[in-house]
Protein backbone atom coordinates (compact mmCIF):
# COMPACT_ATOMS: atom_id res chain seq x y z
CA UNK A 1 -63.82 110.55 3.06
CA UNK A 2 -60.15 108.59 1.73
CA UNK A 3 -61.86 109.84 -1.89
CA UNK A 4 -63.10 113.10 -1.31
CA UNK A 5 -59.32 113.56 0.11
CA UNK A 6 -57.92 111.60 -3.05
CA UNK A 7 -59.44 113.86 -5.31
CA UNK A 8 -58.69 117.58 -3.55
CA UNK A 9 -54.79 116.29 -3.26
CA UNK A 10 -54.78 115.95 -7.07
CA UNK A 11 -56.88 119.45 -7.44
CA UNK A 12 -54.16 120.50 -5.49
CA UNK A 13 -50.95 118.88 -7.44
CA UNK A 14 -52.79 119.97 -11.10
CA UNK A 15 -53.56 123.56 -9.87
CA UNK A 16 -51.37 125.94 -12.15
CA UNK A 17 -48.14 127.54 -9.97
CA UNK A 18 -48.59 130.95 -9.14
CA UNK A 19 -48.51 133.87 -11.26
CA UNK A 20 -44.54 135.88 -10.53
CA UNK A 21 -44.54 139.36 -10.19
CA UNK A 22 -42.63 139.71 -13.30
CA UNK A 23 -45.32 137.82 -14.97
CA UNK A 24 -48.19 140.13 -13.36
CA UNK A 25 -46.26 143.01 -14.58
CA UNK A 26 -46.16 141.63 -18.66
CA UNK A 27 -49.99 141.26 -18.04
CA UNK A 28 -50.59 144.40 -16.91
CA UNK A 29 -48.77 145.78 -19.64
CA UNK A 30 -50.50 143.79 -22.14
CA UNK A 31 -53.77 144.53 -21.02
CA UNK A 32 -52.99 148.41 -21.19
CA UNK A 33 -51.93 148.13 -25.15
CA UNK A 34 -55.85 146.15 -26.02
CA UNK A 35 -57.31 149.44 -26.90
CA UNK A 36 -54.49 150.52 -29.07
CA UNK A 37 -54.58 146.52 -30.72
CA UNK A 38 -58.34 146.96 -30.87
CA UNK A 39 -58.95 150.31 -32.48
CA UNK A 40 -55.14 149.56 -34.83
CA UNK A 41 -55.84 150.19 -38.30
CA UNK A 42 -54.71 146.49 -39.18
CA UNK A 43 -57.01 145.15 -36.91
CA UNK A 44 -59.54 142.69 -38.62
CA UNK A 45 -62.78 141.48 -37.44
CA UNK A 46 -61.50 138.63 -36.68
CA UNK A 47 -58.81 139.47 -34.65
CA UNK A 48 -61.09 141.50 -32.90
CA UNK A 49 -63.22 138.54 -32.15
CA UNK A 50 -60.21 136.34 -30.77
CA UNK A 51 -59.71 139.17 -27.76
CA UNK A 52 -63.26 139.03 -27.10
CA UNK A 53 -63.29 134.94 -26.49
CA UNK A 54 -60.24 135.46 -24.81
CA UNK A 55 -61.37 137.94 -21.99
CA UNK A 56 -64.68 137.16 -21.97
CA UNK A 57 -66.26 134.53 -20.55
CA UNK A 58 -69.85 134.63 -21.16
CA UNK A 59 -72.66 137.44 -21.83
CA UNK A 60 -76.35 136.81 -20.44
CA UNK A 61 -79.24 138.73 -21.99
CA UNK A 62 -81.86 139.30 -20.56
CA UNK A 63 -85.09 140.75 -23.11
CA UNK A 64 -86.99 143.20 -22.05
CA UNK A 65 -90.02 145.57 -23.54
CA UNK A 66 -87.94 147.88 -25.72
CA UNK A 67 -84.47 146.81 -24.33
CA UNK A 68 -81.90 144.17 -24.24
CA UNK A 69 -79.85 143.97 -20.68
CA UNK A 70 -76.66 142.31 -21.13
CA UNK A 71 -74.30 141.18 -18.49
CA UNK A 72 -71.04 140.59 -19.17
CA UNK A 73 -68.75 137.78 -16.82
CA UNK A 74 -64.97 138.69 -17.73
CA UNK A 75 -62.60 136.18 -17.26
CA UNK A 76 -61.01 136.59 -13.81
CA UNK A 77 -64.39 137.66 -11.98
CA UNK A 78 -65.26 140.85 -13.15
CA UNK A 79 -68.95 141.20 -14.07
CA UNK A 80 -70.54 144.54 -16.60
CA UNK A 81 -73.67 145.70 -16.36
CA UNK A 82 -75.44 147.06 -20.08
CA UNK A 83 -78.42 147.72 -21.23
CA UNK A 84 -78.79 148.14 -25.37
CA UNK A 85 -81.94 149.57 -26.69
CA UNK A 86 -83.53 147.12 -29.12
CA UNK A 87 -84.19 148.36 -33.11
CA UNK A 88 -87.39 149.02 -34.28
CA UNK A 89 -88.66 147.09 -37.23
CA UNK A 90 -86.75 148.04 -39.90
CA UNK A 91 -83.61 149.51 -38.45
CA UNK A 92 -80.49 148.49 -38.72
CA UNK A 93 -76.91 149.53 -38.98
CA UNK A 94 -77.34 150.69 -42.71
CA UNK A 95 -79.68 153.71 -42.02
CA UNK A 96 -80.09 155.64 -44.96
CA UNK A 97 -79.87 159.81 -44.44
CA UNK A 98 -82.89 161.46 -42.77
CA UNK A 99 -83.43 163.92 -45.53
CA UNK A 100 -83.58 160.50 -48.29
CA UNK A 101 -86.25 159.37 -45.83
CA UNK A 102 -88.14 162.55 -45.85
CA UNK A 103 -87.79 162.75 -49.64
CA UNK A 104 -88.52 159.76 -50.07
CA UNK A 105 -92.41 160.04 -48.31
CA UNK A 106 -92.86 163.18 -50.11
CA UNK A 107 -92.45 161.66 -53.45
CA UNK A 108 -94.46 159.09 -52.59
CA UNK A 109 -96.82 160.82 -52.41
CA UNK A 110 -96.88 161.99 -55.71
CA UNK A 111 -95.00 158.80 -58.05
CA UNK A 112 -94.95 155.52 -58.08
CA UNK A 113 -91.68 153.49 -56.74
CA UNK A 114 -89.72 153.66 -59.89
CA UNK A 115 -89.50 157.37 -60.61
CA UNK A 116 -89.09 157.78 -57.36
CA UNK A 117 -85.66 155.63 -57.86
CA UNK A 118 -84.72 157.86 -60.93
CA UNK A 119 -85.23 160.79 -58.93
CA UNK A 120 -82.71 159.80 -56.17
CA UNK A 121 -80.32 158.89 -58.35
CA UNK A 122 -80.31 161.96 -60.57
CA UNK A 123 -80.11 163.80 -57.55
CA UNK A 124 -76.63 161.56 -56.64
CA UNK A 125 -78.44 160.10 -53.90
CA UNK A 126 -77.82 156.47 -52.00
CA UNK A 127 -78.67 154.16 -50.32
CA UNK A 128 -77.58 153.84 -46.43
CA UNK A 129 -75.28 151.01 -47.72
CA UNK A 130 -74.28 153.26 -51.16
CA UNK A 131 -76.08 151.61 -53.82
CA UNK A 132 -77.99 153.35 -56.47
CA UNK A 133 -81.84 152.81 -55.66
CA UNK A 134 -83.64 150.55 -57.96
CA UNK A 135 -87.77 150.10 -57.86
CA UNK A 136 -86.86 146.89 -55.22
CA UNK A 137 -85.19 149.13 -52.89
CA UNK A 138 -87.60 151.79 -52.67
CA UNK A 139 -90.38 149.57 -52.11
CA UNK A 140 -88.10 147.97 -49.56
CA UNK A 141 -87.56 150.97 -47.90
CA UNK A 142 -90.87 152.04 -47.43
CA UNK A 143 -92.15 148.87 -45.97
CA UNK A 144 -89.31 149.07 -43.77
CA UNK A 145 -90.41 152.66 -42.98
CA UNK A 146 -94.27 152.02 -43.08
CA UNK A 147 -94.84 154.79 -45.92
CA UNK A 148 -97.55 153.95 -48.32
CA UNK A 149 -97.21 153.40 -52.13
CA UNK A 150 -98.68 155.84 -54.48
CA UNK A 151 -102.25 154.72 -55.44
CA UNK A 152 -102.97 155.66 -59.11
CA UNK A 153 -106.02 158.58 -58.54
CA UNK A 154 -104.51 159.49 -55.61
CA UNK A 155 -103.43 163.43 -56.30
CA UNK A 156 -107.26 163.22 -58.33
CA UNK A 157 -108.37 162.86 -54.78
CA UNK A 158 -106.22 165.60 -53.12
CA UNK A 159 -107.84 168.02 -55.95
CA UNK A 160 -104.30 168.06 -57.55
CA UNK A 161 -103.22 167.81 -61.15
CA UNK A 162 -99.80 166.72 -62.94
CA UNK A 163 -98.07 169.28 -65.39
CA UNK A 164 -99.35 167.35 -68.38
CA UNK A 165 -103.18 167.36 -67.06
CA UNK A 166 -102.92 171.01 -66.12
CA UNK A 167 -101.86 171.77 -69.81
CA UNK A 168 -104.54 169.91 -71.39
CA UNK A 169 -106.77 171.44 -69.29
CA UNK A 170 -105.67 174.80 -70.51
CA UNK A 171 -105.19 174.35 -73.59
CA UNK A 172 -101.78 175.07 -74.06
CA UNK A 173 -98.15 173.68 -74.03
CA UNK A 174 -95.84 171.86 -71.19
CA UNK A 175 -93.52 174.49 -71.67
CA UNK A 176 -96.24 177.34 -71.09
CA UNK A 177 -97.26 175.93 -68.26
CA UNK A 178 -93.71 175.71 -66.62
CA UNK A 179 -93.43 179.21 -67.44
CA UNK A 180 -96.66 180.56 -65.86
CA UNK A 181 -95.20 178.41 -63.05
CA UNK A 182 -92.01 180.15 -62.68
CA UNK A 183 -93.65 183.55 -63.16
CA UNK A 184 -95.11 182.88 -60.01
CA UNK A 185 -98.08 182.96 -61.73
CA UNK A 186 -99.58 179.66 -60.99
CA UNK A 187 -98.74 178.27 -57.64
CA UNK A 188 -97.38 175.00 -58.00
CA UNK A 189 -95.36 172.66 -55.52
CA UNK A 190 -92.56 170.46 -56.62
CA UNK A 191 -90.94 168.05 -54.12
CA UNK A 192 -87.23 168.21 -55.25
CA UNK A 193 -85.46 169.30 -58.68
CA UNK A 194 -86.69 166.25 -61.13
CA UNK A 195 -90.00 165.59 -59.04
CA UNK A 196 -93.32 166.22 -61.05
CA UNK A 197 -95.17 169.36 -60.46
CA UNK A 198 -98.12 169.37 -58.16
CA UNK A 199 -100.49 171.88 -59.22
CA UNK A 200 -104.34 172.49 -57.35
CA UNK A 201 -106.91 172.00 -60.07
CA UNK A 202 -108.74 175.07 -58.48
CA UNK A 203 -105.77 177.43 -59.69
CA UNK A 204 -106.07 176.73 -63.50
CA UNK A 205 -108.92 179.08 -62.98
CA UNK A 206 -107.40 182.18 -61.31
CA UNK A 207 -107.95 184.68 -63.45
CA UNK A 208 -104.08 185.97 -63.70
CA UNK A 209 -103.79 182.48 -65.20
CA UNK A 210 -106.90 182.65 -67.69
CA UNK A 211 -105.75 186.41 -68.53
CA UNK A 212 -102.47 185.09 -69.31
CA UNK A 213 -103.08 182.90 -72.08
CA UNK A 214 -106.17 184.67 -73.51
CA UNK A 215 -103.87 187.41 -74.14
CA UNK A 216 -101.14 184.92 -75.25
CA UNK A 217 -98.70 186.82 -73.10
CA UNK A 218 -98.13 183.78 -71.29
CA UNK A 219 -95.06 182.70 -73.91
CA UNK A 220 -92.80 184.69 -74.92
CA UNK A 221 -93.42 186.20 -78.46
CA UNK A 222 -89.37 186.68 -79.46
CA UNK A 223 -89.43 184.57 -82.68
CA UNK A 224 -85.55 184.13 -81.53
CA UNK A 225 -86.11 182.61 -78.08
CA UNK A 226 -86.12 178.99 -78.56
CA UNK A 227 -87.67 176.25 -75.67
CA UNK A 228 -86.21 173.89 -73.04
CA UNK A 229 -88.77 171.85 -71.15
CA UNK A 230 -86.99 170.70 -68.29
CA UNK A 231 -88.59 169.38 -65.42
């Protein structure tokens, strides 16, 4: 009992004087500036993290199906409640546009990683972090995304042909074909500006198409008009 009452005297003698009012008063006033420290344009990361270890105490998580629940123990008693929702597999802070990601699993569909990466960046799109896409990063992002590479034979399959197949087929130019296309004349789908041409191998036989070119009215017959192809 003389030690139990030995060691709660010096508890007592060590224990920290009393907070003054005037003291209470600065703290309060401190603590009602953090938000303009925190959010101040000066403010680095790690200055952020030194008023974090300073208030807080500890942070329990807890993982559950889909969610993480955090609670946080403040210094001076206070407890916080939270609960996060966990990322999916492959998200992250970087998240790239939602029209890139669409674009990006229509052209799949249609070309193989590395046109797909010229394509974006002709069309002065990035990357969620702002790089330029490369081959690497497009595969990356599709394995991230679970969209499937293009399979060489796979528009064969769909009953679809490129612009070069269609004009071999026909017998005539690149150029002649583009034109029938923008005619309206041959239905033909094209992802984005840049993107190849997806044309249904059924259609090279509609007979506006075959009447057309039989009749060779399907390119222009001004000796002065000169041709662009541009895809």
């Amino acid at each position: 009992m003389a030690r139990l009452e030995d060691e709660l005297r010096i508890l007592r003698e060590n224990q920290p004087p009393a907070i003054t009012d005037a003291e209470r008063m600065e703290i309060s006033a401190l603590g009602a500036q953090l938000p303009r420290l925190w959010n101040h344009p000066a403010a680095s990361a790690a200055t952020r993290k030194r008023i974090l270890r300073t208030v807080l105490e500890e942070i329990v998580v807890t993982v559950e199906p889909g969610q993480l629940l955090l609670k946080l123990h403040w210094n001076g008693g206070d407890h916080t409640a939270l609960a996060v929702l966990k990322n999916r597999v492959g998200q992250h802070r970087w998240k790239t546009s939602p029209a890139t990601e669409q674009l990006i699993g229509d052209l799949a569909r249609v070309a193989p990683d590395q046109s797909i990466a010229a394509i974006l960046n002709r069309l002065g799109m990035r990357t969620g972090k702002g790089h330029t896409w490369t081959q690497q990063r497009v595969r990356s992002f599709r394995n991230d995304h679970g969209i499937e590479a293009y399979r060489d034979g796979e528009r064969a399959e769909r009953g679809e042909v490129t612009l070069e197949e269609a004009a071999g087929r026909l017998g005539v130019s690149r150029m002649t074909v583009i034109r029938l296309i923008k005619d309206r004349s041959l239905p033909a789908k094209q992802t984005c500006t840049g993107a190849p041409y997806v044309i249904r191998e059924t259609d090279l036989d509609l007979p506006t198409v075959r009447r057309l070119i039989e009749s060779g009215r399907a390119v222009s017959q001004d000796p002065r008009q000169g041709t662009l192809e541009y895809q």
